[in-house]
PDB file of N, CA and C in Angstrom:
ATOM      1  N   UNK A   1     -24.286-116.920  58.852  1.00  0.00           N
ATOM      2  CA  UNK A   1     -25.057-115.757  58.472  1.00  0.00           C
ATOM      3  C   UNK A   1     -26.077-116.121  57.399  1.00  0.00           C
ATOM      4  N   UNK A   2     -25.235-116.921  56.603  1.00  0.00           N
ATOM      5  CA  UNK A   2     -26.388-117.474  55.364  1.00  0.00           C
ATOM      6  C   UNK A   2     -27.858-118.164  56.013  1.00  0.00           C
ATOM      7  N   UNK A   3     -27.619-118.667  56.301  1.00  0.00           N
ATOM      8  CA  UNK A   3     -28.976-119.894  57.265  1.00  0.00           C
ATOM      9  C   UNK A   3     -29.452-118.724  58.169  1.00  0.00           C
ATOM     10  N   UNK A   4     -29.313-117.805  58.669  1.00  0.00           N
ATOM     11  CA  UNK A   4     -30.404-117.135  59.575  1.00  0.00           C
ATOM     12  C   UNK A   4     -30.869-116.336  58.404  1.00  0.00           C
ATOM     13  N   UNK A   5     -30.362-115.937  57.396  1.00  0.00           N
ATOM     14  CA  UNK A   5     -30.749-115.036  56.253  1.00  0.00           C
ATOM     15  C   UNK A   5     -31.857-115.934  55.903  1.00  0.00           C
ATOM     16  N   UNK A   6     -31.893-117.468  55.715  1.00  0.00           N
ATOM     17  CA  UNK A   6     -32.680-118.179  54.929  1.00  0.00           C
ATOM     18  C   UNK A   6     -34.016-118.395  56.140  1.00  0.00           C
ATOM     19  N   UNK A   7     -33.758-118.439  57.004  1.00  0.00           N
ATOM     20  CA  UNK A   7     -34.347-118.678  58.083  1.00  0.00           C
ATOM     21  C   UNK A   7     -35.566-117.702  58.373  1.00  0.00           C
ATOM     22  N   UNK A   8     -35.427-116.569  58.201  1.00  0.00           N
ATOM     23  CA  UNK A   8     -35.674-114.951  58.109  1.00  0.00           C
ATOM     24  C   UNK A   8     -37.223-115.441  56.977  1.00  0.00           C
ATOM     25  N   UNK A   9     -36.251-115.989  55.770  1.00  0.00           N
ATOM     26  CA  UNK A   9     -37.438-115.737  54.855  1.00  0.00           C
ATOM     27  C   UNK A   9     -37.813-116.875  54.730  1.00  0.00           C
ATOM     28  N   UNK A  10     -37.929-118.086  55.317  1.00  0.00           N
ATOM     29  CA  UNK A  10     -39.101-118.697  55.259  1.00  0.00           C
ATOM     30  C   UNK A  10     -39.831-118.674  56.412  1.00  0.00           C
ATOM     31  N   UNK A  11     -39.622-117.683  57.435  1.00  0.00           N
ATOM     32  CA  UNK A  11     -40.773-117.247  58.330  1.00  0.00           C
ATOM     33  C   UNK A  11     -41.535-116.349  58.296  1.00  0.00           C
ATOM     34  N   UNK A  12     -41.008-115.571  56.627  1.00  0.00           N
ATOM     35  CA  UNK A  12     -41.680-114.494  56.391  1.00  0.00           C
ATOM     36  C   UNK A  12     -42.791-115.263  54.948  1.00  0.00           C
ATOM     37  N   UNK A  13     -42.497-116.336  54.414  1.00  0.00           N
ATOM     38  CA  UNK A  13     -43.150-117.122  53.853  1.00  0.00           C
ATOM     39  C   UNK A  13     -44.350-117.493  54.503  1.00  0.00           C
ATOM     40  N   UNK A  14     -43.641-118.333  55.648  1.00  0.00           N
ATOM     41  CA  UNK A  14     -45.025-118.943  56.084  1.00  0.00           C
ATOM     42  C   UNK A  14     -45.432-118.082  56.682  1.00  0.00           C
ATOM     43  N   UNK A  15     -45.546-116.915  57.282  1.00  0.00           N
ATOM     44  CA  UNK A  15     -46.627-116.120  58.013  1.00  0.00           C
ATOM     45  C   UNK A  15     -47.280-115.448  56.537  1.00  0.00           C
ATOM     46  N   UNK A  16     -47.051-115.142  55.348  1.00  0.00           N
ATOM     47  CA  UNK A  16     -47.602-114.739  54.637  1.00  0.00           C
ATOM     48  C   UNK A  16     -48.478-115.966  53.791  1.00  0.00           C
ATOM     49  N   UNK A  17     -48.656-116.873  53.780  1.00  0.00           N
ATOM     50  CA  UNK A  17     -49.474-118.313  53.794  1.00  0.00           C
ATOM     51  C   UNK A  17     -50.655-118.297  54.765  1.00  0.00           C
ATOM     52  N   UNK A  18     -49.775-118.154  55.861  1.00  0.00           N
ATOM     53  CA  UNK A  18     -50.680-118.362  56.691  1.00  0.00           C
ATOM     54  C   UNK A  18     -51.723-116.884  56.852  1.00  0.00           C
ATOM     55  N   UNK A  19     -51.506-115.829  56.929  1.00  0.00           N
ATOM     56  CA  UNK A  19     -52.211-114.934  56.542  1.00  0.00           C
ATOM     57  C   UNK A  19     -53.360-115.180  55.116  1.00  0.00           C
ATOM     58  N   UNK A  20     -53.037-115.416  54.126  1.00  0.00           N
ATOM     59  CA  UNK A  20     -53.490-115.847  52.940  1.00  0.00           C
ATOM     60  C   UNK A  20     -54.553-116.856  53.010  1.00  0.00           C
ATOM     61  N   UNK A  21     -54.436-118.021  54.208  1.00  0.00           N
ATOM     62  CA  UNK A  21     -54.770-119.311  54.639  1.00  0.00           C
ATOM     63  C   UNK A  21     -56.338-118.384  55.555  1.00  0.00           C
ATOM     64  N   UNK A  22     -56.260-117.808  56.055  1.00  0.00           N
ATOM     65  CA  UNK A  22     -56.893-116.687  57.216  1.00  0.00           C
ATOM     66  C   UNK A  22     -58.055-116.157  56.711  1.00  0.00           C
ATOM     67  N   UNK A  23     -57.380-115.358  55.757  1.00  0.00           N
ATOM     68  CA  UNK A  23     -58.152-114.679  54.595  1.00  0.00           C
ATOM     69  C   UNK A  23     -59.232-115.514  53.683  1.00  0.00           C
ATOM     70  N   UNK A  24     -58.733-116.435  52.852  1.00  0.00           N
ATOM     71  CA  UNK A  24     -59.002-117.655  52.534  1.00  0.00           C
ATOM     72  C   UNK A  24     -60.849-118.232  53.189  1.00  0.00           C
ATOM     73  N   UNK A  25     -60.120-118.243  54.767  1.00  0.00           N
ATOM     74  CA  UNK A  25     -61.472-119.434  55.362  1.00  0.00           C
ATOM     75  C   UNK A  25     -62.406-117.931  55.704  1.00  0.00           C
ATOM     76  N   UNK A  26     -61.961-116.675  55.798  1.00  0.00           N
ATOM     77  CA  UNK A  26     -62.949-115.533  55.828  1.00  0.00           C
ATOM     78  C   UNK A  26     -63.866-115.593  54.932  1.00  0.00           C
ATOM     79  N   UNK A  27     -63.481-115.548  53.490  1.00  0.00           N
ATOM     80  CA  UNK A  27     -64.030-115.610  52.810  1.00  0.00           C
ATOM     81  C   UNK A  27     -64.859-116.423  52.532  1.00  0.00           C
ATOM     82  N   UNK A  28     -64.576-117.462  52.547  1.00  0.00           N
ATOM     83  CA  UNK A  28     -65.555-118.887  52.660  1.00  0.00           C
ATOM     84  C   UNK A  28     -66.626-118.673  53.974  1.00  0.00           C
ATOM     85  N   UNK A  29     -66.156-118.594  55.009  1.00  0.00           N
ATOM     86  CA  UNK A  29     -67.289-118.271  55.998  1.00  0.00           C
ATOM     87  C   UNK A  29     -68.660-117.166  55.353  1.00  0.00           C
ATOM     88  N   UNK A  30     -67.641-116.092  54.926  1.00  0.00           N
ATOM     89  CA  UNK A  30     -68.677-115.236  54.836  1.00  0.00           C
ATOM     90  C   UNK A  30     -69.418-115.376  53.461  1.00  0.00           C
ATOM     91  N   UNK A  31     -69.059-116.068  52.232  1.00  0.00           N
ATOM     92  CA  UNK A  31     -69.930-116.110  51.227  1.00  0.00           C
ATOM     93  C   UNK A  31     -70.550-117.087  51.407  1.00  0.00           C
ATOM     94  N   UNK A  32     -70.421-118.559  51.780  1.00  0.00           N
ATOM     95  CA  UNK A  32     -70.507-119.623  51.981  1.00  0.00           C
ATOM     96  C   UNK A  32     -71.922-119.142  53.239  1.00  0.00           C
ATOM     97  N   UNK A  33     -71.832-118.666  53.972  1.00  0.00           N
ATOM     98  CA  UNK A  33     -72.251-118.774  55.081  1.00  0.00           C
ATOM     99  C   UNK A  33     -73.908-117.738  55.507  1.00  0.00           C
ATOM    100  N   UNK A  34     -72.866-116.460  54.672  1.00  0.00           N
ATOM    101  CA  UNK A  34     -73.379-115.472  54.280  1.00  0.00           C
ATOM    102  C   UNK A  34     -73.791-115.080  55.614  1.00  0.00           C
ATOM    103  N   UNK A  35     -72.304-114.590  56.313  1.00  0.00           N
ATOM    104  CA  UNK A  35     -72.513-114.730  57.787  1.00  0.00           C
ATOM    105  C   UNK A  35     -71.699-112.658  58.039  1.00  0.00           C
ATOM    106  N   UNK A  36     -72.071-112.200  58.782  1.00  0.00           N
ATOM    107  CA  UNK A  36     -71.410-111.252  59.041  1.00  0.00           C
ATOM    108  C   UNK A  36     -70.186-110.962  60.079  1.00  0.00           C
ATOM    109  N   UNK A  37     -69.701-109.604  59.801  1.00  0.00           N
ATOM    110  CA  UNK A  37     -68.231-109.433  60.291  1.00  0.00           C
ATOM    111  C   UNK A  37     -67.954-110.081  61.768  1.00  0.00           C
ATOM    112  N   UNK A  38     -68.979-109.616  62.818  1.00  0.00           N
ATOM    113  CA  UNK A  38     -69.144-110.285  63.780  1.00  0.00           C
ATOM    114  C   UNK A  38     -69.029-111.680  64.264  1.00  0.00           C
ATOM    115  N   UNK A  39     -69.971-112.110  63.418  1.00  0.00           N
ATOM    116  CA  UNK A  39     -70.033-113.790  63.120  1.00  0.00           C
ATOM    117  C   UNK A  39     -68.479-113.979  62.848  1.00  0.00           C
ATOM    118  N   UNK A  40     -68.372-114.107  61.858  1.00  0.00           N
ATOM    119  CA  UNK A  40     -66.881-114.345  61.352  1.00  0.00           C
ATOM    120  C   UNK A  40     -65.506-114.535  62.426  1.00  0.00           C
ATOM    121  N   UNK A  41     -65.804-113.480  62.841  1.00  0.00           N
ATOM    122  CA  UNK A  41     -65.182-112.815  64.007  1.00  0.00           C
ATOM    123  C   UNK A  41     -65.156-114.095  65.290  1.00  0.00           C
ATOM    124  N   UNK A  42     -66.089-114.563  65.576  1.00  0.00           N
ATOM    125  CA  UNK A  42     -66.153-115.177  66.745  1.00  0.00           C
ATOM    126  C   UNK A  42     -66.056-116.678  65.985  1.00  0.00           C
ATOM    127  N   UNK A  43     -66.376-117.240  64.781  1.00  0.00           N
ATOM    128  CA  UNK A  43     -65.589-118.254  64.285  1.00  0.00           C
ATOM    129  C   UNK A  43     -64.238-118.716  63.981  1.00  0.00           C
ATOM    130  N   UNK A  44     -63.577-117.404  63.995  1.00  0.00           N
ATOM    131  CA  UNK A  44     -61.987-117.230  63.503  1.00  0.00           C
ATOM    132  C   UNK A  44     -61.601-117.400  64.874  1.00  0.00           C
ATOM    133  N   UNK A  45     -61.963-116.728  65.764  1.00  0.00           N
ATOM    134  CA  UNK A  45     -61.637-116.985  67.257  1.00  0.00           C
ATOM    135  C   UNK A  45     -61.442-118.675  67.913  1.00  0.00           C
ATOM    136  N   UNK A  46     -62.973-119.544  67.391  1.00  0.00           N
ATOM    137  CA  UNK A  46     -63.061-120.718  67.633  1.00  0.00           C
ATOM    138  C   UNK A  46     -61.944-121.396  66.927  1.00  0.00           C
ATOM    139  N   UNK A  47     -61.193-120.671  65.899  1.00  0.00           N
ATOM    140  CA  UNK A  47     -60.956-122.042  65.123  1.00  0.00           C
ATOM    141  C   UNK A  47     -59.276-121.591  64.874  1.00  0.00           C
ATOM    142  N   UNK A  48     -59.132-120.673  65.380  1.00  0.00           N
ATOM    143  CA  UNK A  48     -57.391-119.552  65.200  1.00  0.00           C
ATOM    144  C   UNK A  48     -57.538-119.182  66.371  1.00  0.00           C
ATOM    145  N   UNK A  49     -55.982-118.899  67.024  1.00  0.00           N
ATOM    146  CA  UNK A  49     -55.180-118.040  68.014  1.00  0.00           C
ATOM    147  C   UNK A  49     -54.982-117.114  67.749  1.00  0.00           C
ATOM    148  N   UNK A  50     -55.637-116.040  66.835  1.00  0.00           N
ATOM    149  CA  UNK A  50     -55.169-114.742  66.481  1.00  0.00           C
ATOM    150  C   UNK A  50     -55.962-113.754  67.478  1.00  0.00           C
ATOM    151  N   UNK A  51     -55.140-113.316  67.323  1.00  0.00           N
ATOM    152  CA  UNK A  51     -55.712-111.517  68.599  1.00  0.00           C
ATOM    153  C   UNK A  51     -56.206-110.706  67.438  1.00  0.00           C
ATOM    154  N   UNK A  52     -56.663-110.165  68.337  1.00  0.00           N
ATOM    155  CA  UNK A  52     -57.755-108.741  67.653  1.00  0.00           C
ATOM    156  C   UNK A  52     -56.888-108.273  67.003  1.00  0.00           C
ATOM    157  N   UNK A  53     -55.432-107.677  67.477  1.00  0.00           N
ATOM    158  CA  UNK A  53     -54.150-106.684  66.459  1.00  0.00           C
ATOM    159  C   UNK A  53     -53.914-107.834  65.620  1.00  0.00           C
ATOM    160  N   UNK A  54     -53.772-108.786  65.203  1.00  0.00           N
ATOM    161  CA  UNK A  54     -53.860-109.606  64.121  1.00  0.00           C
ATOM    162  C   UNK A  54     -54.524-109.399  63.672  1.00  0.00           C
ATOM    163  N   UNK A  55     -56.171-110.132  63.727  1.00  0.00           N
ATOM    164  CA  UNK A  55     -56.871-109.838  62.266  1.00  0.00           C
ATOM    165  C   UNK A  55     -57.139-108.844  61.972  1.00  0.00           C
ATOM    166  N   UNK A  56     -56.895-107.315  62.609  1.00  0.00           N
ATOM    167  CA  UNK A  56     -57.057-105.601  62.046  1.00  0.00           C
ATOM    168  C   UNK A  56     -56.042-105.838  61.186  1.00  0.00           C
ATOM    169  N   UNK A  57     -54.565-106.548  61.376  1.00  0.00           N
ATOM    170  CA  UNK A  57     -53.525-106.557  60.354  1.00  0.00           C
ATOM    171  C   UNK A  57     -54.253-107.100  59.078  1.00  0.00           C
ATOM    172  N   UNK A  58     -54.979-108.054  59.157  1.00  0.00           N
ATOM    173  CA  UNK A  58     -55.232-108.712  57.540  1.00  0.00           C
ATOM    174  C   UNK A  58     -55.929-107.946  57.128  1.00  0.00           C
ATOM    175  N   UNK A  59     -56.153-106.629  57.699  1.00  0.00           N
ATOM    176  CA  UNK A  59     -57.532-105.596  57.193  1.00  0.00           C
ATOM    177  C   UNK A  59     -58.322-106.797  56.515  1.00  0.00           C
ATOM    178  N   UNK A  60     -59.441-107.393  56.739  1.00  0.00           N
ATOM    179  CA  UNK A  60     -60.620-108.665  56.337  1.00  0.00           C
ATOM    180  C   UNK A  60     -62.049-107.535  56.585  1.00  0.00           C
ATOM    181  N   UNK A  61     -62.295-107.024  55.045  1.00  0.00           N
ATOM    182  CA  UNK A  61     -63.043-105.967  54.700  1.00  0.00           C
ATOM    183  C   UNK A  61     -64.208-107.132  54.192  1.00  0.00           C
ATOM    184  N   UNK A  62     -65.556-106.722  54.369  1.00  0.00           N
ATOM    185  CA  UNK A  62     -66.290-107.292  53.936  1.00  0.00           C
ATOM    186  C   UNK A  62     -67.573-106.682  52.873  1.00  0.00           C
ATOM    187  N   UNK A  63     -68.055-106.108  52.265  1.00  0.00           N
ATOM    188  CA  UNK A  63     -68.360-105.048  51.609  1.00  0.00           C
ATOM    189  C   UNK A  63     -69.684-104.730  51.217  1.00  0.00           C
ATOM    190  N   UNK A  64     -70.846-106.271  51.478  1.00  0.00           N
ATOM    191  CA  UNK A  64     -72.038-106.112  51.711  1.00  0.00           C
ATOM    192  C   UNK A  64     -72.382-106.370  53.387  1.00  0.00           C
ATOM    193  N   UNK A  65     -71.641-105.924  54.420  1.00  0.00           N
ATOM    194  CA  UNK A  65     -71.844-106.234  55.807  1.00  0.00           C
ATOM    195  C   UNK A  65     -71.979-104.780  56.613  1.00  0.00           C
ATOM    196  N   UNK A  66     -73.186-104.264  56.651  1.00  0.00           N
ATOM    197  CA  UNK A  66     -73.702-103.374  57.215  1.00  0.00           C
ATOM    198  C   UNK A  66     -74.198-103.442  58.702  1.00  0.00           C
ATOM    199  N   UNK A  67     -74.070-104.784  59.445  1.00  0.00           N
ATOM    200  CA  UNK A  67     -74.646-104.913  60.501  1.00  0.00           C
ATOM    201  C   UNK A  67     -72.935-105.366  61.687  1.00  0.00           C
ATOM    202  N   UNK A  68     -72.699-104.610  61.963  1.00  0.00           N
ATOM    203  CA  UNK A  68     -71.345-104.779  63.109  1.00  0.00           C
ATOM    204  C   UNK A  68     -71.516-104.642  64.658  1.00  0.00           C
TER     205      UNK A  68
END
């Protein structure tokens, strides 16, 4: 019981890393790049396996990006 308990939370570790990790290269794209939500969007695609209901989960708000 102990080891699936431990098991539990370091998969709740690394998906919260890896979320963080996500977030992370967003940010860099988009200041770095100075690229919009769209853009972003289809780079995260090239470069991650995440589905659309994924990155709505990281809510990845961008706040001078008026063009979608």
């Amino acid at each position: 019981m102990n080891s699936s308990k431990n098991t539990n939370k370091r998969e709740k570790i690394d998906t919260m890393r890896m979320k963080d990790i996500i977030s992370q290269l967003a940010d860099i794209i988009y200041l770095l790049c100075n690229a919009k939500k769209n853009n972003i969007t289809i780079i995260l695609d090239q470069l991650t396996n995440l589905t659309k209901e994924e990155r709505d989960i990281l809510n990845l708000n961008f706040p001078n990006d008026t063009d979608e």
